[in-house]
C-alpha atoms as a PDB file:
ATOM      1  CA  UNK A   1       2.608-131.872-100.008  1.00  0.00           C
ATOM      2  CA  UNK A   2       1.441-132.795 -96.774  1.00  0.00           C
ATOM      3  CA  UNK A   3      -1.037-134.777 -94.507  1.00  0.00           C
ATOM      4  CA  UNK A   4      -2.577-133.266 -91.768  1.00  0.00           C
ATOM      5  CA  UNK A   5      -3.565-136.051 -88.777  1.00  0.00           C
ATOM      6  CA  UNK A   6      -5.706-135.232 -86.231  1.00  0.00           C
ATOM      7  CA  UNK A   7      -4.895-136.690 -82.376  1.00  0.00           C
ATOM      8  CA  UNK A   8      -8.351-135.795 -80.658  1.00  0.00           C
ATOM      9  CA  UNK A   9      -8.348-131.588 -81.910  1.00  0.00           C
ATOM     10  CA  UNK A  10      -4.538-131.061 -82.440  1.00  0.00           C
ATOM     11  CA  UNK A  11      -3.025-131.577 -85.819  1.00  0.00           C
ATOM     12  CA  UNK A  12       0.286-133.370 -86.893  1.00  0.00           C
ATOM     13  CA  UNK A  13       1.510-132.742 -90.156  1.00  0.00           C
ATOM     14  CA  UNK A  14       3.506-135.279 -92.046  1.00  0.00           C
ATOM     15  CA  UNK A  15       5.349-133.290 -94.721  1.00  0.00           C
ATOM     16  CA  UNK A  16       7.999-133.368 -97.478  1.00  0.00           C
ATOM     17  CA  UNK A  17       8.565-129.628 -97.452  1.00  0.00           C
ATOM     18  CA  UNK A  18       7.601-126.524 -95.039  1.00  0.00           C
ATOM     19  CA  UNK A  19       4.330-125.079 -97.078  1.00  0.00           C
ATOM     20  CA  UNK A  20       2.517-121.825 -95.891  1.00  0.00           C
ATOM     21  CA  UNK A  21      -0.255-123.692 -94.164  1.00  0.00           C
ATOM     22  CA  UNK A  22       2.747-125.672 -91.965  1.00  0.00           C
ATOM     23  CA  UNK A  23       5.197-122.455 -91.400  1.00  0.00           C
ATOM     24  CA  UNK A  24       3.209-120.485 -88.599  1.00  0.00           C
ATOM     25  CA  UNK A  25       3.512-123.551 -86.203  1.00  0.00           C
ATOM     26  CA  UNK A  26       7.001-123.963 -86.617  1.00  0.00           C
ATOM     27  CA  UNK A  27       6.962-120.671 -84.024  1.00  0.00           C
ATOM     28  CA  UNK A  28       4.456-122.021 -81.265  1.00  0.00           C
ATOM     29  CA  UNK A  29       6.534-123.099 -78.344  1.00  0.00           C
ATOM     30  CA  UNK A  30       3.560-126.006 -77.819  1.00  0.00           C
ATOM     31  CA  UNK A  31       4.351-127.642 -81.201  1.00  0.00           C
ATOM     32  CA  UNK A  32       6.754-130.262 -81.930  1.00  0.00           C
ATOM     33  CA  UNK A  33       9.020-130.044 -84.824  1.00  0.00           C
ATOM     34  CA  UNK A  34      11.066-133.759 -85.807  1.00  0.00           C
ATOM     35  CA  UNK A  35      13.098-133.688 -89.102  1.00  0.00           C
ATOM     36  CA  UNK A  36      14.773-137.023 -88.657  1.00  0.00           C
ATOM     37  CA  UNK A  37      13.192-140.738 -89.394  1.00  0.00           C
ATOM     38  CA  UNK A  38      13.131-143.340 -87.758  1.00  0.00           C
ATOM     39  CA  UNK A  39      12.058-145.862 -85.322  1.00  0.00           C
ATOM     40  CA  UNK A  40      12.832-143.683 -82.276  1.00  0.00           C
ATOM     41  CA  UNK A  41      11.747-140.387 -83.851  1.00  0.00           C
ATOM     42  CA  UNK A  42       8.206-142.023 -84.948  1.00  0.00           C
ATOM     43  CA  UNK A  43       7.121-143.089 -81.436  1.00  0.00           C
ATOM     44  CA  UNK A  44       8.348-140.184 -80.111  1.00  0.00           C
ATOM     45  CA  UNK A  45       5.902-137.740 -82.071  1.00  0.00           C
ATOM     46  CA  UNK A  46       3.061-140.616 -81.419  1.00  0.00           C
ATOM     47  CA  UNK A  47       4.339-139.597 -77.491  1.00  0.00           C
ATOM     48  CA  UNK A  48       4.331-136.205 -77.475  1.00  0.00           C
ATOM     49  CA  UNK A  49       1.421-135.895 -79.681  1.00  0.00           C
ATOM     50  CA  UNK A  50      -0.617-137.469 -77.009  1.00  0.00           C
ATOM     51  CA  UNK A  51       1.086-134.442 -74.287  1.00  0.00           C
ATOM     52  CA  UNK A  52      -1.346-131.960 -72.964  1.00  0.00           C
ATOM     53  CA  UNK A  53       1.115-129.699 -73.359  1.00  0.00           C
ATOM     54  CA  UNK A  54       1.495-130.381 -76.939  1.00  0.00           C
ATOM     55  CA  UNK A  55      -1.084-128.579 -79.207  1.00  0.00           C
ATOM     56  CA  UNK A  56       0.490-128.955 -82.283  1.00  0.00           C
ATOM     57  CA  UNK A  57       3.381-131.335 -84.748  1.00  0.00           C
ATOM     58  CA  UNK A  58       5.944-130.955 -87.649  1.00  0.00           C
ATOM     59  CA  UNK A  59       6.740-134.266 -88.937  1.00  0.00           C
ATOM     60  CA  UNK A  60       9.267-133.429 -91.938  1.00  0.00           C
ATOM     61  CA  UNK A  61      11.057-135.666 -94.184  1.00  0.00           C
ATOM     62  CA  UNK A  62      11.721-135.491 -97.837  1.00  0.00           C
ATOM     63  CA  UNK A  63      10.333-139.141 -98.596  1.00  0.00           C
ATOM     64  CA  UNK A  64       6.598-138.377 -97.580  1.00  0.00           C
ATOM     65  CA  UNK A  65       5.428-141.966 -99.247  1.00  0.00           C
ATOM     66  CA  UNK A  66       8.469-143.492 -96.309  1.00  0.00           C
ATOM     67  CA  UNK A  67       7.494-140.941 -93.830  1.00  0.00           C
ATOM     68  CA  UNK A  68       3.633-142.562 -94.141  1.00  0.00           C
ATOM     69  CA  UNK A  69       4.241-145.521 -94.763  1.00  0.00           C
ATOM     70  CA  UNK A  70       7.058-145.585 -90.915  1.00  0.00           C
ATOM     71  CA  UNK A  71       3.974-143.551 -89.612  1.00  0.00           C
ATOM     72  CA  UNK A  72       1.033-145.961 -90.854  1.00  0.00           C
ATOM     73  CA  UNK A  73       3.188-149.013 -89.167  1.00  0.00           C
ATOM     74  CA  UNK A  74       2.581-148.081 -85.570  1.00  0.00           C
ATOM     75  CA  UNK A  75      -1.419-147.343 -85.960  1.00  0.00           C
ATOM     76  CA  UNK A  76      -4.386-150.466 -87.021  1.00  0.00           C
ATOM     77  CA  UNK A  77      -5.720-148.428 -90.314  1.00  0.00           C
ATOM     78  CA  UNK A  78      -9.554-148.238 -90.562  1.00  0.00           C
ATOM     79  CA  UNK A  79     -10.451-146.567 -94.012  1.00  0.00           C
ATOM     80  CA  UNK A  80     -14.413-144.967 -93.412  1.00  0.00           C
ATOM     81  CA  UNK A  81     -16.792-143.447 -96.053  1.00  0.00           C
ATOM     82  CA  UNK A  82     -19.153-140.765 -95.454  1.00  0.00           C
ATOM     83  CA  UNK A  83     -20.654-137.914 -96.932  1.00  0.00           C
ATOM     84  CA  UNK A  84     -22.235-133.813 -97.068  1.00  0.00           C
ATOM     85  CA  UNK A  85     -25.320-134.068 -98.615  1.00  0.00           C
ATOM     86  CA  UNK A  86     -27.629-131.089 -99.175  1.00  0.00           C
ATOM     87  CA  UNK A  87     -31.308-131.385-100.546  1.00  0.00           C
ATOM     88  CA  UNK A  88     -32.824-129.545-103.248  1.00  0.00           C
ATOM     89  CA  UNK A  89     -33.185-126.192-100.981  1.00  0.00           C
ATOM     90  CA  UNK A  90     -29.283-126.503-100.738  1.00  0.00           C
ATOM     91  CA  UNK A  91     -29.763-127.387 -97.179  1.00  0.00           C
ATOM     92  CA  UNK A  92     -26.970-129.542 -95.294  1.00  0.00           C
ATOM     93  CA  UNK A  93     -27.291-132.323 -93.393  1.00  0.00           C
ATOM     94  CA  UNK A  94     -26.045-132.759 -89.424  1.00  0.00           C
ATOM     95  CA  UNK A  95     -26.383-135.518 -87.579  1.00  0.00           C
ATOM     96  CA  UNK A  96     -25.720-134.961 -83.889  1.00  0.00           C
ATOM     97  CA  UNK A  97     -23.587-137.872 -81.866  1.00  0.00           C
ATOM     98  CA  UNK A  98     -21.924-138.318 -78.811  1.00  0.00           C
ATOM     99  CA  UNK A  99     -22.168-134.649 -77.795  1.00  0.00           C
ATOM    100  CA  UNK A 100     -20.669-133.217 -81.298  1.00  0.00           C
ATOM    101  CA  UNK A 101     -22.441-132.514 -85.044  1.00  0.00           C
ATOM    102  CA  UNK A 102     -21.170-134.736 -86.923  1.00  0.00           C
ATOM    103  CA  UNK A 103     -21.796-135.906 -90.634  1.00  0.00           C
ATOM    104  CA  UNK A 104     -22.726-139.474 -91.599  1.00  0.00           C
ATOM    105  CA  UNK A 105     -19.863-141.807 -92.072  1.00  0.00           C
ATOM    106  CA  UNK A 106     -18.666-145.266 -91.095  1.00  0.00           C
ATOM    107  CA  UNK A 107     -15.868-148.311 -91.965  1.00  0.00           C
ATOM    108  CA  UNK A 108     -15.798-149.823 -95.066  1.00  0.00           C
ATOM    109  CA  UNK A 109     -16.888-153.397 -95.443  1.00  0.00           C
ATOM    110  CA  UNK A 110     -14.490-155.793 -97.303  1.00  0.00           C
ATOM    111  CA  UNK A 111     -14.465-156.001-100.616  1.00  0.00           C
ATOM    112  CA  UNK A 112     -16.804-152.748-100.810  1.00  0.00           C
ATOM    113  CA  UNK A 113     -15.842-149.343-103.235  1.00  0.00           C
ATOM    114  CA  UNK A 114     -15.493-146.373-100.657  1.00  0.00           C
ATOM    115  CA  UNK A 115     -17.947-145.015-102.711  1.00  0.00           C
ATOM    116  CA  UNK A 116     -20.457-147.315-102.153  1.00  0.00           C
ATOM    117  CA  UNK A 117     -19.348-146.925 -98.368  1.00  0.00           C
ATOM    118  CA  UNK A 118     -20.326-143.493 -97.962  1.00  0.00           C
ATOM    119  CA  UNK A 119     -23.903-144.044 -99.425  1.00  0.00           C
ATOM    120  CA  UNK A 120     -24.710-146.958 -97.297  1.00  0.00           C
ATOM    121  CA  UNK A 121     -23.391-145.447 -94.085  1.00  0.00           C
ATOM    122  CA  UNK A 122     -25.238-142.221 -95.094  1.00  0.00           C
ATOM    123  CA  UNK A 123     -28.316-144.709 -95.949  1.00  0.00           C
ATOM    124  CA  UNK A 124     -28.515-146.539 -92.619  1.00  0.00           C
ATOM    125  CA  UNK A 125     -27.458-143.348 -90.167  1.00  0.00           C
ATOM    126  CA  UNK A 126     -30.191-140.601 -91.459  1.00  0.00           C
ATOM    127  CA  UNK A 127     -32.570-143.032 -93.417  1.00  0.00           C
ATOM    128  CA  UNK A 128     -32.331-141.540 -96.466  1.00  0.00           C
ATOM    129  CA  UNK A 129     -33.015-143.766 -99.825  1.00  0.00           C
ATOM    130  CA  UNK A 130     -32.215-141.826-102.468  1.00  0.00           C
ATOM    131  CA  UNK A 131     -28.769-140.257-103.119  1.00  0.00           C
ATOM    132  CA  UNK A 132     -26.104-139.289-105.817  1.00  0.00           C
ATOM    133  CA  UNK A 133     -22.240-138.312-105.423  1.00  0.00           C
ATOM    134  CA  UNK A 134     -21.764-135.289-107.081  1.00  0.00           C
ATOM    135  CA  UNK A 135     -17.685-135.553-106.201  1.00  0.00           C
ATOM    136  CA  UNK A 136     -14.833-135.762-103.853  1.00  0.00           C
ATOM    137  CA  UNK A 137     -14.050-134.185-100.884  1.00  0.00           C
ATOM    138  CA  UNK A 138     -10.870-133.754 -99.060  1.00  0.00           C
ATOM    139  CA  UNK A 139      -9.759-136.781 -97.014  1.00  0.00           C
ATOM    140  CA  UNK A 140      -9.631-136.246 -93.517  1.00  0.00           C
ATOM    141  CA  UNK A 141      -7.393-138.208 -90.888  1.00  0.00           C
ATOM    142  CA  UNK A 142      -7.571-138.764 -87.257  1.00  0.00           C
ATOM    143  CA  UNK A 143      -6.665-140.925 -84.218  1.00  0.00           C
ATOM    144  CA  UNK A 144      -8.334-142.855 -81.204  1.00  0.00           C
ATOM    145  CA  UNK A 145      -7.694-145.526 -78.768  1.00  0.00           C
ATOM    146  CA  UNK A 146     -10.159-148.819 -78.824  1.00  0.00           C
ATOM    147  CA  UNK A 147      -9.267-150.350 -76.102  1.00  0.00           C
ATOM    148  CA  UNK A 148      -5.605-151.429 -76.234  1.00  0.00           C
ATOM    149  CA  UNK A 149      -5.926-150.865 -79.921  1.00  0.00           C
ATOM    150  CA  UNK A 150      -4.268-147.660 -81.615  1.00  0.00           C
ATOM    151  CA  UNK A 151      -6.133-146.488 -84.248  1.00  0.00           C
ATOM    152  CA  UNK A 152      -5.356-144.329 -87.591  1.00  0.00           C
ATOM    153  CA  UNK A 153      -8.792-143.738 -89.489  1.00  0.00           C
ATOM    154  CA  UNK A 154      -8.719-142.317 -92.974  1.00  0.00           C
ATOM    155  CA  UNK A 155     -12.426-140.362 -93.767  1.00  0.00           C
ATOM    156  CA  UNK A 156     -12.995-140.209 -97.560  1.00  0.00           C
ATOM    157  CA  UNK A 157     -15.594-137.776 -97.823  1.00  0.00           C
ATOM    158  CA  UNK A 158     -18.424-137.266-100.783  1.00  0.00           C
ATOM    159  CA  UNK A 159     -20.641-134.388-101.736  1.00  0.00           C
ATOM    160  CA  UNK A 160     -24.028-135.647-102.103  1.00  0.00           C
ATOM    161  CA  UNK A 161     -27.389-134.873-103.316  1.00  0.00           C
ATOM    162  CA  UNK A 162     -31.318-136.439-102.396  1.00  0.00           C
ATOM    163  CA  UNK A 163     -34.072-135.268-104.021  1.00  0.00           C
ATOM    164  CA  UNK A 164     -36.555-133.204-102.196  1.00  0.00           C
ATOM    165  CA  UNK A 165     -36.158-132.360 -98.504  1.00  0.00           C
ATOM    166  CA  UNK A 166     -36.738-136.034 -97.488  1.00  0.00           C
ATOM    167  CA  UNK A 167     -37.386-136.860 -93.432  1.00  0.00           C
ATOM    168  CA  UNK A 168     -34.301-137.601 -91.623  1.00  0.00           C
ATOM    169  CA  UNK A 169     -34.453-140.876 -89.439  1.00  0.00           C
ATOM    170  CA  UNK A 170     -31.146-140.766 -87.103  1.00  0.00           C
ATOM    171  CA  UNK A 171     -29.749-144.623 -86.330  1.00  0.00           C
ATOM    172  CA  UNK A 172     -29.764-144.605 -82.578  1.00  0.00           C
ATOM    173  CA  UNK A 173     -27.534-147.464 -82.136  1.00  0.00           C
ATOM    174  CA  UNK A 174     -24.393-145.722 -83.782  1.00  0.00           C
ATOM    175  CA  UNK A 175     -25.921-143.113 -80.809  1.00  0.00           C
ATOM    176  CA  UNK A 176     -26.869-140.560 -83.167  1.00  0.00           C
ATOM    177  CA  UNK A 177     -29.652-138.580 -81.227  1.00  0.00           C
ATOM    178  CA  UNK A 178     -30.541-135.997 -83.940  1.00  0.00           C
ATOM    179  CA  UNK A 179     -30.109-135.705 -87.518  1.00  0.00           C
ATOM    180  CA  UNK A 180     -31.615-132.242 -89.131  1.00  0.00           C
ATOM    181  CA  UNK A 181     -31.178-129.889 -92.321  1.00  0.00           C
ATOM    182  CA  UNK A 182     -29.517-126.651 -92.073  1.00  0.00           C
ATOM    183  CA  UNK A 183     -29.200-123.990 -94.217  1.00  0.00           C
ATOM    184  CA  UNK A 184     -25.882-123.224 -95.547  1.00  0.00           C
ATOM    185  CA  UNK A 185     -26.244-119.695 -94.012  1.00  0.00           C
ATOM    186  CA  UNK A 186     -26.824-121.311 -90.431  1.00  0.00           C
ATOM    187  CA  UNK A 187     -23.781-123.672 -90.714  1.00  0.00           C
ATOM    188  CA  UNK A 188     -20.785-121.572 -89.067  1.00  0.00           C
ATOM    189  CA  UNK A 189     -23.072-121.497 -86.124  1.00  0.00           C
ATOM    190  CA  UNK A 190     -22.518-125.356 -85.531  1.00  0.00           C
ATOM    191  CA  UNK A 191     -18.654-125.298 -86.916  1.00  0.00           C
ATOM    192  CA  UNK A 192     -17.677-124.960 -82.928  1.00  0.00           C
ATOM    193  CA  UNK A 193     -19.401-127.937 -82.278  1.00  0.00           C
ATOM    194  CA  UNK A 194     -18.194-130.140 -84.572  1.00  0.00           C
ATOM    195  CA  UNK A 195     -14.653-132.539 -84.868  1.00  0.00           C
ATOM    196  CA  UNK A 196     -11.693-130.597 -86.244  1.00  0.00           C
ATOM    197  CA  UNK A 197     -11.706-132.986 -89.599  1.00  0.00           C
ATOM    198  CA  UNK A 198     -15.638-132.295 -89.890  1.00  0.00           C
ATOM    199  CA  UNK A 199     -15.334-128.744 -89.335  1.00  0.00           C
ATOM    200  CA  UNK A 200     -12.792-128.734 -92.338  1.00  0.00           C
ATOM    201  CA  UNK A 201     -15.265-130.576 -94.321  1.00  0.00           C
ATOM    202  CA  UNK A 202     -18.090-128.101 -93.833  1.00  0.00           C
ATOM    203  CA  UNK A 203     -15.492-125.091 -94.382  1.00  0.00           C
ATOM    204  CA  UNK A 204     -14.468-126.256 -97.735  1.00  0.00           C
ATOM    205  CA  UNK A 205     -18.245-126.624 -99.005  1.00  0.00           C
ATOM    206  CA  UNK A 206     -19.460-123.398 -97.374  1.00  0.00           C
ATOM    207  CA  UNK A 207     -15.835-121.817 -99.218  1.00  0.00           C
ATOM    208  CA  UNK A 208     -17.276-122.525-102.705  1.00  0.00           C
END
């Protein structure tokens, strides 16, 4: 098993064992490989992760829950909710911010279900009213600076359906400029354009 955590495009892979997805980057000179925990060993990835020269990590240790949980320590954890949803022509929606497409998603409130996350950020970025979680999608995981603050967001990600082909109304103050359907056809033509965890998102739904 593994997690894969995304510093701006390059992944790091926290791992308990060397899977087939993992092995190829274990030969790229740019990729850092670290089979030992602890205190030093942690910041160092964080460090190196954060290289330009660095495209790529190998975090192994065969204690994944300790190897998270050592990780976890050094980042402020935001959990988000957000969702795919496609319309009754099968159509998905995009929502275009800060110069990437992007699908709707945003922190969870206290107290809230992540569930009930997802539809309300999906509610207030793209105006839609109506919509139903068909299931789960993969959780994604990336980091970003705030300021002085380090953070670790985990994206827990819903397929979702609205009835009809509803208007989209995009929520300009979370600086969303555009938000548009598009056919599942036309969707690897906005996969460069899009975050490395969204671009998994959209490759799992257009794999089914």
């Amino acid at each position: 098993m593994h997690l894969k955590i995304y510093f701006n495009d390059k992944p790091l892979f926290l791992c308990d064992h060397i899977d087939p997805v993992i092995e190829p980057y274990l030969h790229h000179d740019d990729a850092v490989f670290i089979d030992e925990l602890n205190v030093h060993t942690v910041n160092t990835m964080i460090h190196e992760m954060q290289l330009e020269k660095v495209h790529a990590g190998v975090f192994l240790h065969a204690d994944l829950a300790e190897l998270k949980h050592d990780f976890y320590r050094k980042f402020e954890l935001i959990r988000a909710g957000g969702g795919l949803v496609l319309n009754e022509k099968q159509e998905a929606l995009l929502i275009f911010r800060r110069g990437k497409w992007d699908l709707p998603k945003g922190k969870q409130d206290e107290g809230e279900s992540i569930e009930a996350c997802a539809v309300r950020e999906v509610q207030e970025e793209t105006g839609l009213k109506t919509l139903t979680i068909e299931k789960p999608l993969p959780v994604t995981y990336h980091t970003y600076h705030q300021g002085a603050r380090y953070i670790l967001k985990e994206s827990y990600w819903f397929l979702m359906h609205t009835k009809g082909v509803p208007a989209l109304t995009p929520q300009s103050e979370e600086d969303i400029s555009e938000a548009r359907w598009v056919a599942k056809a036309a969707v690897p033509a906005y996969l460069p354009e899009c975050f490395p965890s969204v671009k998994e998102i959209l490759e799992t739904w257009l794999a089914e």
